[in-house]
C-alpha atoms as a PDB file:
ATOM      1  CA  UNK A   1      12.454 -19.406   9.682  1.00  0.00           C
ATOM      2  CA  UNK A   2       9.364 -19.566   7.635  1.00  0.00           C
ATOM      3  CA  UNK A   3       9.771 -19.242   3.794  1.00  0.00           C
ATOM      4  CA  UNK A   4       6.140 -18.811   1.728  1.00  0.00           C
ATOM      5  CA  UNK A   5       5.252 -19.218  -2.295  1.00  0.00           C
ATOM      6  CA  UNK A   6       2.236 -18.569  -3.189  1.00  0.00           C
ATOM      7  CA  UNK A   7       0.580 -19.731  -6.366  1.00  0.00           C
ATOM      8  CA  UNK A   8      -3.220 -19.947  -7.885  1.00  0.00           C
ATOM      9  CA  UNK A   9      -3.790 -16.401  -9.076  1.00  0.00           C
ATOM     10  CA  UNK A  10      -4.932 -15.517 -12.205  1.00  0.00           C
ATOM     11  CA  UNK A  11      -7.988 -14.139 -14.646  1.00  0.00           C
ATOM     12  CA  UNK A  12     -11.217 -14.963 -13.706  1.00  0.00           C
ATOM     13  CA  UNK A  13     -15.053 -13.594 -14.419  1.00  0.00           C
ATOM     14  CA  UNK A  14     -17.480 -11.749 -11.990  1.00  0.00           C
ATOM     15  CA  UNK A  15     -18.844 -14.890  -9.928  1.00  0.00           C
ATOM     16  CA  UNK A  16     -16.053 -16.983 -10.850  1.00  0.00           C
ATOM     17  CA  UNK A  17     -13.759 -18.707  -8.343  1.00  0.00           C
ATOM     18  CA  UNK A  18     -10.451 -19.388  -7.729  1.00  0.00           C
ATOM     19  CA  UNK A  19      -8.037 -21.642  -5.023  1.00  0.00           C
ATOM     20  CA  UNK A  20      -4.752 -19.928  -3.816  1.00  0.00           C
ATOM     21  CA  UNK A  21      -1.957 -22.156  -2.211  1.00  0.00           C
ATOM     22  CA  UNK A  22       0.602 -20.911  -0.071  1.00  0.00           C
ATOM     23  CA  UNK A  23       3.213 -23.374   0.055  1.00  0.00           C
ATOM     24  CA  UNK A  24       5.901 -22.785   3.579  1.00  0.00           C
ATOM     25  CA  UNK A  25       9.085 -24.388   4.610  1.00  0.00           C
ATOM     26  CA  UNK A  26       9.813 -25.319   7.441  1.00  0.00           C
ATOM     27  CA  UNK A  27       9.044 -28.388  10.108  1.00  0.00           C
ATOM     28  CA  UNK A  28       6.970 -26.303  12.305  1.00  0.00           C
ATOM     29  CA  UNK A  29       4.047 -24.705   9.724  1.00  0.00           C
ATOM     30  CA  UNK A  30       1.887 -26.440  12.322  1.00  0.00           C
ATOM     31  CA  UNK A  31       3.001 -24.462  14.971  1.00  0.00           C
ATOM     32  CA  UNK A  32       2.276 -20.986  13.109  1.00  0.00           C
ATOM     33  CA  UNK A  33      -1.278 -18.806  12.655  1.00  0.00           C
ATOM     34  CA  UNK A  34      -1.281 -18.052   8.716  1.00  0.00           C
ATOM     35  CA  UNK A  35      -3.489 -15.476   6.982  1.00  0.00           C
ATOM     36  CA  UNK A  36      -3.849 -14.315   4.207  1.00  0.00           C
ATOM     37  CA  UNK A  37      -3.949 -10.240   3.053  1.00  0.00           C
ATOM     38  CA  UNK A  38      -4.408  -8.227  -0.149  1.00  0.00           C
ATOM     39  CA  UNK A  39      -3.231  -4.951  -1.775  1.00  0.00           C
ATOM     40  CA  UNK A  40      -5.111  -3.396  -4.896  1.00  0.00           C
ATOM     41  CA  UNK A  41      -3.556  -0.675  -6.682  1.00  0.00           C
ATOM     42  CA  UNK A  42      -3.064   2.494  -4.454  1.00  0.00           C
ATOM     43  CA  UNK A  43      -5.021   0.883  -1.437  1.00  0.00           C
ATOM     44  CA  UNK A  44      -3.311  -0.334   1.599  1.00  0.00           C
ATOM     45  CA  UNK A  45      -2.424  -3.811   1.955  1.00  0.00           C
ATOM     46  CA  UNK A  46      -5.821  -5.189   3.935  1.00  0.00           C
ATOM     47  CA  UNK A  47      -6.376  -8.402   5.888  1.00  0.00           C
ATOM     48  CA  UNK A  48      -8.605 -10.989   4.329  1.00  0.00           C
ATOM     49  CA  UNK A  49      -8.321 -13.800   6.402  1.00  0.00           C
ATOM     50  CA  UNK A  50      -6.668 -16.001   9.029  1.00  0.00           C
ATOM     51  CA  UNK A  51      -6.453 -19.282  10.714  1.00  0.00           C
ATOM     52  CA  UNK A  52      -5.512 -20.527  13.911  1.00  0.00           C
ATOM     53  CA  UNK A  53      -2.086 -22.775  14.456  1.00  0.00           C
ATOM     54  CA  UNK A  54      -4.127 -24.825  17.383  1.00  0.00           C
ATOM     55  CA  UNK A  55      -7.945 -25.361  16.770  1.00  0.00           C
ATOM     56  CA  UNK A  56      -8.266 -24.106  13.434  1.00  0.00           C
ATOM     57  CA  UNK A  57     -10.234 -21.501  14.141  1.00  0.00           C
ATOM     58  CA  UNK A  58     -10.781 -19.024  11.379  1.00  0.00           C
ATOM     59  CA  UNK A  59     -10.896 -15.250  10.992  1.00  0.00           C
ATOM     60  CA  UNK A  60     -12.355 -13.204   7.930  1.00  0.00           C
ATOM     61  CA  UNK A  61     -12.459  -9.518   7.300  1.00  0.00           C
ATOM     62  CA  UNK A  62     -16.585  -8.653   6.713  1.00  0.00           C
ATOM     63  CA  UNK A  63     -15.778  -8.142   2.847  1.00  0.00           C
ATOM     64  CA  UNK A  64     -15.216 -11.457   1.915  1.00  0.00           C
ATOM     65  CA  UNK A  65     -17.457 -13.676   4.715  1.00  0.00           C
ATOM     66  CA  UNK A  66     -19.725 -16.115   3.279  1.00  0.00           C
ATOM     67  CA  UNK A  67     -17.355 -15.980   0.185  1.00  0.00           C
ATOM     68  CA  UNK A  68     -13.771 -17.257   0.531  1.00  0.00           C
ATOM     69  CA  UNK A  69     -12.616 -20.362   3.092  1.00  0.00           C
ATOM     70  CA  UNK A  70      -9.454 -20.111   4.352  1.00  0.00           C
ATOM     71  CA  UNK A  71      -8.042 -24.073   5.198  1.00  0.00           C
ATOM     72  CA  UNK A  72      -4.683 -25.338   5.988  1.00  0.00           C
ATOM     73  CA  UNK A  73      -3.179 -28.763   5.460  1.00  0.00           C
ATOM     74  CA  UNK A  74      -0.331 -29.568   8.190  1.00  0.00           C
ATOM     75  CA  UNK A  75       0.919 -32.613   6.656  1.00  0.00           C
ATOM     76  CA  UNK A  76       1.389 -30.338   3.031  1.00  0.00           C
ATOM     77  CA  UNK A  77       2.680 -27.221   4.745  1.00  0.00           C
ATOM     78  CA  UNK A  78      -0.088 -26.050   2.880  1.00  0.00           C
ATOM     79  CA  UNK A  79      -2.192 -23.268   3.772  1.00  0.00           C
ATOM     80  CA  UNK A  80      -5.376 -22.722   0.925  1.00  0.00           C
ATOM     81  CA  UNK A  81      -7.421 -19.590   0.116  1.00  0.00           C
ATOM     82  CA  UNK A  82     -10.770 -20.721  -1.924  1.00  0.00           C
ATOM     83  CA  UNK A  83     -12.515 -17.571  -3.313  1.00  0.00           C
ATOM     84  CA  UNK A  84     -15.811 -17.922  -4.964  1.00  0.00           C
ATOM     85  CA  UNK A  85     -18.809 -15.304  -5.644  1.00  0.00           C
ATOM     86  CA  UNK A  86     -15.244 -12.960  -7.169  1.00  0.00           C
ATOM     87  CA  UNK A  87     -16.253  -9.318  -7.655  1.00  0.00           C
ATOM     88  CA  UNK A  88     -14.000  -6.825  -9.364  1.00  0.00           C
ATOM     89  CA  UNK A  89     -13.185  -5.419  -5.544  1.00  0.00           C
ATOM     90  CA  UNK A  90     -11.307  -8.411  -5.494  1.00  0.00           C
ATOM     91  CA  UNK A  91      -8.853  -7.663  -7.503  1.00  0.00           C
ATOM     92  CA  UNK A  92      -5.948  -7.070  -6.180  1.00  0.00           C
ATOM     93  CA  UNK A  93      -2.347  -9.047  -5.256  1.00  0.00           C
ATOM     94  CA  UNK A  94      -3.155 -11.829  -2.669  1.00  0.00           C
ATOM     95  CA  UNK A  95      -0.088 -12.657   0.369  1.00  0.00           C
ATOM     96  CA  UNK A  96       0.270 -15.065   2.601  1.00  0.00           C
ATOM     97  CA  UNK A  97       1.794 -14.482   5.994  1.00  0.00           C
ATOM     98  CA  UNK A  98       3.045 -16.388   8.841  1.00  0.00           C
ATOM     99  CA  UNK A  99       2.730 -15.207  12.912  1.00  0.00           C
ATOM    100  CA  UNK A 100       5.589 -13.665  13.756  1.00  0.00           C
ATOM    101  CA  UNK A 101       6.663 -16.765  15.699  1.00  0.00           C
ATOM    102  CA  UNK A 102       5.397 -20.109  16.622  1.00  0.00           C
ATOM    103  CA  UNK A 103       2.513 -20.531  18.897  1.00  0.00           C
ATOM    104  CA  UNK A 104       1.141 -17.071  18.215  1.00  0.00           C
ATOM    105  CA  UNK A 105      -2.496 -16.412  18.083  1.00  0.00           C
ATOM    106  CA  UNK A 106      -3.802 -15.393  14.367  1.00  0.00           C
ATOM    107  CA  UNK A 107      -4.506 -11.835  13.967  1.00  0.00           C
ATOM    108  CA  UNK A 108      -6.270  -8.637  11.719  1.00  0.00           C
ATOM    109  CA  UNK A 109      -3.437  -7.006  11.890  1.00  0.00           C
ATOM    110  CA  UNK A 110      -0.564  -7.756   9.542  1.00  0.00           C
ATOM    111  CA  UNK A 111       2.500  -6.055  12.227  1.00  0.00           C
ATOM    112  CA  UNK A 112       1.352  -9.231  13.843  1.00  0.00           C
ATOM    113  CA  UNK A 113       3.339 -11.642  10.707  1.00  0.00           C
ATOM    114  CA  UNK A 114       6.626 -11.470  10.350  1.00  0.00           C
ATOM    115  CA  UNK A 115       6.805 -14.075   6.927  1.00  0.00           C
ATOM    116  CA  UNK A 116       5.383 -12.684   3.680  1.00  0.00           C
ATOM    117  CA  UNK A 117       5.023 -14.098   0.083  1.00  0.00           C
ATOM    118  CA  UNK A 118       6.105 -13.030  -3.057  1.00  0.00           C
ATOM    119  CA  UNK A 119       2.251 -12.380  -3.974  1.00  0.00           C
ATOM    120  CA  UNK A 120      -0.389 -13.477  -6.786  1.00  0.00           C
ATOM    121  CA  UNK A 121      -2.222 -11.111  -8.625  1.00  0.00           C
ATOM    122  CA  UNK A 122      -5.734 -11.799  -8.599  1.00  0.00           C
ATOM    123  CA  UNK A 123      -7.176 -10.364 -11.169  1.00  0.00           C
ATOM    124  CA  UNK A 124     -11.698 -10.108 -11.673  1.00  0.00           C
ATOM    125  CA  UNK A 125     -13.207  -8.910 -14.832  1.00  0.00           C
ATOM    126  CA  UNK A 126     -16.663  -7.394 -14.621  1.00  0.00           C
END
Protein backbone atom coordinates (compact mmCIF):
# COMPACT_ATOMS: atom_id res chain seq x y z
CA UNK A 1 0.00 0.00 0.00
CA UNK A 2 1.15 3.31 -1.22
CA UNK A 3 -0.06 6.43 0.73
CA UNK A 4 0.81 10.07 -1.17
CA UNK A 5 0.79 13.95 0.28
CA UNK A 6 1.43 16.29 -1.83
CA UNK A 7 2.57 19.77 -0.98
CA UNK A 8 4.20 22.98 -2.94
CA UNK A 9 1.15 24.55 -4.54
CA UNK A 10 0.29 27.88 -4.33
CA UNK A 11 0.01 31.63 -6.10
CA UNK A 12 2.39 32.39 -8.50
CA UNK A 13 2.81 35.04 -11.65
CA UNK A 14 2.78 34.31 -15.48
CA UNK A 15 6.54 33.00 -15.91
CA UNK A 16 6.90 32.23 -12.40
CA UNK A 17 7.84 28.79 -11.06
CA UNK A 18 7.04 26.54 -8.59
CA UNK A 19 8.42 22.83 -6.99
CA UNK A 20 5.67 20.26 -5.99
CA UNK A 21 6.65 17.31 -3.61
CA UNK A 22 4.81 14.26 -3.35
CA UNK A 23 5.79 12.66 -0.29
CA UNK A 24 4.74 8.31 -0.27
CA UNK A 25 4.88 5.70 2.37
CA UNK A 26 5.90 2.83 2.02
CA UNK A 27 9.44 0.70 1.71
CA UNK A 28 9.00 0.01 -1.87
CA UNK A 29 8.44 3.82 -3.58
CA UNK A 30 11.44 2.55 -5.54
CA UNK A 31 9.73 -0.14 -6.94
CA UNK A 32 6.68 2.08 -8.30
CA UNK A 33 6.32 4.42 -11.76
CA UNK A 34 4.90 7.86 -10.28
CA UNK A 35 3.33 10.66 -12.34
CA UNK A 36 1.95 13.31 -11.86
CA UNK A 37 -1.77 14.65 -13.39
CA UNK A 38 -3.93 17.78 -13.21
CA UNK A 39 -7.63 18.82 -13.18
CA UNK A 40 -8.73 22.57 -13.85
CA UNK A 41 -12.15 23.51 -13.21
CA UNK A 42 -14.69 21.58 -15.45
CA UNK A 43 -11.81 19.85 -17.52
CA UNK A 44 -10.95 16.29 -17.10
CA UNK A 45 -8.26 15.29 -14.91
CA UNK A 46 -5.13 15.20 -17.66
CA UNK A 47 -1.71 13.57 -17.41
CA UNK A 48 1.25 15.85 -17.04
CA UNK A 49 3.97 13.72 -16.43
CA UNK A 50 5.64 10.46 -15.38
CA UNK A 51 8.72 8.67 -14.40
CA UNK A 52 9.99 5.35 -14.61
CA UNK A 53 10.49 2.99 -11.25
CA UNK A 54 13.77 1.35 -13.13
CA UNK A 55 15.85 3.77 -15.37
CA UNK A 56 14.26 6.89 -14.65
CA UNK A 57 13.03 7.47 -17.70
CA UNK A 58 10.59 10.30 -18.02
CA UNK A 59 7.29 10.96 -19.77
CA UNK A 60 5.59 14.48 -20.40
CA UNK A 61 2.31 15.34 -21.99
CA UNK A 62 3.33 17.99 -25.16
CA UNK A 63 1.76 20.95 -22.99
CA UNK A 64 4.20 21.23 -20.52
CA UNK A 65 7.70 19.79 -22.39
CA UNK A 66 10.57 21.99 -22.18
CA UNK A 67 8.77 23.47 -19.05
CA UNK A 68 8.31 21.27 -15.96
CA UNK A 69 10.98 18.26 -14.80
CA UNK A 70 9.57 15.59 -13.20
CA UNK A 71 12.53 13.87 -10.62
CA UNK A 72 12.25 11.40 -7.91
CA UNK A 73 14.43 10.85 -4.88
CA UNK A 74 14.37 7.00 -3.68
CA UNK A 75 16.14 7.47 -0.55
CA UNK A 76 13.25 10.52 0.39
CA UNK A 77 10.28 8.61 -1.00
CA UNK A 78 10.17 11.70 -2.73
CA UNK A 79 8.88 12.20 -6.05
CA UNK A 80 9.31 16.29 -7.31
CA UNK A 81 7.36 18.25 -9.97
CA UNK A 82 9.47 21.61 -10.90
CA UNK A 83 7.26 23.92 -13.07
CA UNK A 84 8.75 26.98 -14.54
CA UNK A 85 7.71 29.26 -17.70
CA UNK A 86 3.75 28.94 -15.52
CA UNK A 87 0.96 30.14 -17.81
CA UNK A 88 -2.57 30.65 -16.58
CA UNK A 89 -3.42 27.05 -18.47
CA UNK A 90 -1.67 25.85 -15.65
CA UNK A 91 -3.83 26.39 -13.27
CA UNK A 92 -5.41 23.83 -12.06
CA UNK A 93 -5.15 21.07 -8.89
CA UNK A 94 -1.87 19.05 -9.33
CA UNK A 95 -1.95 14.83 -8.11
CA UNK A 96 0.41 12.56 -7.72
CA UNK A 97 -0.13 8.91 -8.49
CA UNK A 98 1.51 5.69 -7.98
CA UNK A 99 1.42 2.43 -10.71
CA UNK A 100 -1.06 0.38 -9.77
CA UNK A 101 1.52 -2.06 -8.38
CA UNK A 102 5.18 -2.46 -8.10
CA UNK A 103 7.30 -2.99 -11.08
CA UNK A 104 4.79 -1.46 -13.46
CA UNK A 105 5.85 0.54 -16.39
CA UNK A 106 4.84 4.47 -16.09
CA UNK A 107 1.99 5.42 -18.16
CA UNK A 108 -0.42 8.48 -19.97
CA UNK A 109 -3.09 7.02 -18.77
CA UNK A 110 -4.21 7.54 -15.19
CA UNK A 111 -6.56 3.80 -15.04
CA UNK A 112 -2.96 2.76 -15.09
CA UNK A 113 -2.39 4.28 -10.97
CA UNK A 114 -4.10 2.94 -8.48
CA UNK A 115 -2.59 5.61 -5.46
CA UNK A 116 -3.78 9.22 -5.65
CA UNK A 117 -3.09 12.39 -3.52
CA UNK A 118 -5.12 14.62 -1.77
CA UNK A 119 -4.11 17.41 -4.48
CA UNK A 120 -2.50 21.08 -4.56
CA UNK A 121 -4.07 23.76 -6.19
CA UNK A 122 -1.87 25.46 -8.44
CA UNK A 123 -2.96 28.50 -8.99
CA UNK A 124 -1.22 31.23 -12.19
CA UNK A 125 -2.18 34.80 -12.40
CA UNK A 126 -1.88 36.47 -15.77
Amino acid sequence: QVQLVESGGGLVQAGGSLRLSCAASGRTFSSYAMGWFRQAPGKEREFVAAISWSDGSTYYAGSVKGRFTISRDNAKNTVYLQMNSLKPDDTAVYYCAGARSAYYSASYYSDEYSYWGQGTQVTVSS
